[in-house]
N, C-alpha and C. Protein backbone atom coordinates (compact mmCIF):
# COMPACT_ATOMS: atom_id res chain seq x y z
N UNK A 1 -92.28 27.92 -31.61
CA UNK A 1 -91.48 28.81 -30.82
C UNK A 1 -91.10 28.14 -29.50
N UNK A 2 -92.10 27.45 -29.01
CA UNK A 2 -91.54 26.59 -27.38
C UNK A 2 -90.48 25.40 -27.80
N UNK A 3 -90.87 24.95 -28.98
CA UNK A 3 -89.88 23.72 -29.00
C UNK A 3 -88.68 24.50 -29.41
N UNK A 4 -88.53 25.66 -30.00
CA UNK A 4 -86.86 26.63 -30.40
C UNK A 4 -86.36 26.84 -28.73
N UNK A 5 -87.00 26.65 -27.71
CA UNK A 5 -86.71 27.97 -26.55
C UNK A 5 -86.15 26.40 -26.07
N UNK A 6 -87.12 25.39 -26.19
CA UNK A 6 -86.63 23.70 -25.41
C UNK A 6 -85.14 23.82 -25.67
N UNK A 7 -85.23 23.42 -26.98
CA UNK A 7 -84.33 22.91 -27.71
C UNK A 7 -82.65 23.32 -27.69
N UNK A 8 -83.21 25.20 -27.09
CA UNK A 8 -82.13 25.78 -27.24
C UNK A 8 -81.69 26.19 -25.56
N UNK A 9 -82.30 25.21 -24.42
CA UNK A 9 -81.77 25.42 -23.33
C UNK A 9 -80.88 24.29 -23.16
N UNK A 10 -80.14 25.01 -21.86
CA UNK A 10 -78.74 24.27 -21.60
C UNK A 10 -79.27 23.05 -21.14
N UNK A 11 -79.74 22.99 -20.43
CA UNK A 11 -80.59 22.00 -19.83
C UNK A 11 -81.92 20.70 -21.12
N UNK A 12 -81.48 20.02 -21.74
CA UNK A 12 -81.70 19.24 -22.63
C UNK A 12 -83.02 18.57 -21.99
N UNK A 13 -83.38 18.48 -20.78
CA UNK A 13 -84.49 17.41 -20.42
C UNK A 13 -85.53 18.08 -19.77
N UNK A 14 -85.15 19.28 -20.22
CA UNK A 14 -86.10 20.56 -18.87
C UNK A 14 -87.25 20.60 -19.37
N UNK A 15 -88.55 20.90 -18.88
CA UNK A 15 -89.78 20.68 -19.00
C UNK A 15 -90.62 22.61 -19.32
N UNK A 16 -90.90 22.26 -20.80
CA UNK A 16 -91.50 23.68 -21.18
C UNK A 16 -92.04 24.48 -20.18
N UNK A 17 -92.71 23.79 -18.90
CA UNK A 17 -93.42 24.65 -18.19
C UNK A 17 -92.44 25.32 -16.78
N UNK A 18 -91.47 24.57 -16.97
CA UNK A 18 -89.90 25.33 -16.23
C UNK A 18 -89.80 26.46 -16.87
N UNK A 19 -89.42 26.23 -18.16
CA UNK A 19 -89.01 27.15 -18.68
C UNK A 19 -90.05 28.43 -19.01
N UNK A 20 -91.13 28.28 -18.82
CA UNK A 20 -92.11 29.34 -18.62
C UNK A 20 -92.29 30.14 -17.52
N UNK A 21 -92.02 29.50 -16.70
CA UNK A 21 -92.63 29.57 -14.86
C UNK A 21 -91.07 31.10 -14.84
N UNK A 22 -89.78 30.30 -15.46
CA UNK A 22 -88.29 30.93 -14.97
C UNK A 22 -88.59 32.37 -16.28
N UNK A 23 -89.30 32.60 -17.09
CA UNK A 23 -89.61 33.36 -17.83
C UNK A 23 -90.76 34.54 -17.18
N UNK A 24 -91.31 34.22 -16.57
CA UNK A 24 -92.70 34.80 -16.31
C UNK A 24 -91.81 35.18 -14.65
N UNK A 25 -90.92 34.50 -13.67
CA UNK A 25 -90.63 35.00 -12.90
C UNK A 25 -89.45 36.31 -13.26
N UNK A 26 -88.61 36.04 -14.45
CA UNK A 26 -88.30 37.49 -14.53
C UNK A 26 -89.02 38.65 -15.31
N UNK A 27 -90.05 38.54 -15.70
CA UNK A 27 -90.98 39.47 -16.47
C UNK A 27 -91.71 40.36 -14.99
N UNK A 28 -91.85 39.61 -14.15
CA UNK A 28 -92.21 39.48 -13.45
C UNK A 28 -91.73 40.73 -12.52
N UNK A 29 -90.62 40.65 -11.82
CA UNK A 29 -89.19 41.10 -11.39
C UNK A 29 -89.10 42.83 -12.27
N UNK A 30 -89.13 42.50 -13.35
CA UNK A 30 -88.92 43.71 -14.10
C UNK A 30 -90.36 44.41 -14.26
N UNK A 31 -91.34 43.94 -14.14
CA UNK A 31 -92.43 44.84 -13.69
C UNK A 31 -92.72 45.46 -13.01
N UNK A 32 -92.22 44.41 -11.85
CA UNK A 32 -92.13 45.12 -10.48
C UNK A 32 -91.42 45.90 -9.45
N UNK A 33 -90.13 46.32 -10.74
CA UNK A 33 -89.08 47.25 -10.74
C UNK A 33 -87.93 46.80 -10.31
N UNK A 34 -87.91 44.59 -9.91
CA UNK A 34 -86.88 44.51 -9.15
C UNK A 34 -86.23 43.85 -10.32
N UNK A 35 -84.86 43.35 -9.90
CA UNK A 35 -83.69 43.36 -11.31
C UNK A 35 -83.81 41.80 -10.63
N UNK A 36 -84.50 41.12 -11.17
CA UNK A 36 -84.10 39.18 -10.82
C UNK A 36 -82.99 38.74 -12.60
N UNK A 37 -82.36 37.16 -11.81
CA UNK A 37 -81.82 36.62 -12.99
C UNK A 37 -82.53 35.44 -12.69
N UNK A 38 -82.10 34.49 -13.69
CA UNK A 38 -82.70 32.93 -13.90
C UNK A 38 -82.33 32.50 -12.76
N UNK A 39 -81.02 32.79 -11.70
CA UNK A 39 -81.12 31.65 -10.95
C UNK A 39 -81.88 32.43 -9.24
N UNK A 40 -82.41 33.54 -9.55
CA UNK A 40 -83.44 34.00 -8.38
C UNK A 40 -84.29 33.45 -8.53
């Protein structure tokens, strides 16, 4: 499933734990009732 999420970002050289960190900051956001996107 991480190498589908790699594979399938725009960003070709980006590092799984980017892409976790930018995942977990909008889970994050929406927990905490505020409306974030990827580039907050």
């Amino acid at each position: 499933m991480l190498n589908r999420l790699k594979a399938e970002h725009e960003n070709e050289n980006i590092y799984l734990s980017s892409i976790a960190d930018e995942a977990i900051r909008v889970y994050y956001g929406q927990v905490m009732g505020k409306v974030r996107t990827a580039a907050n």
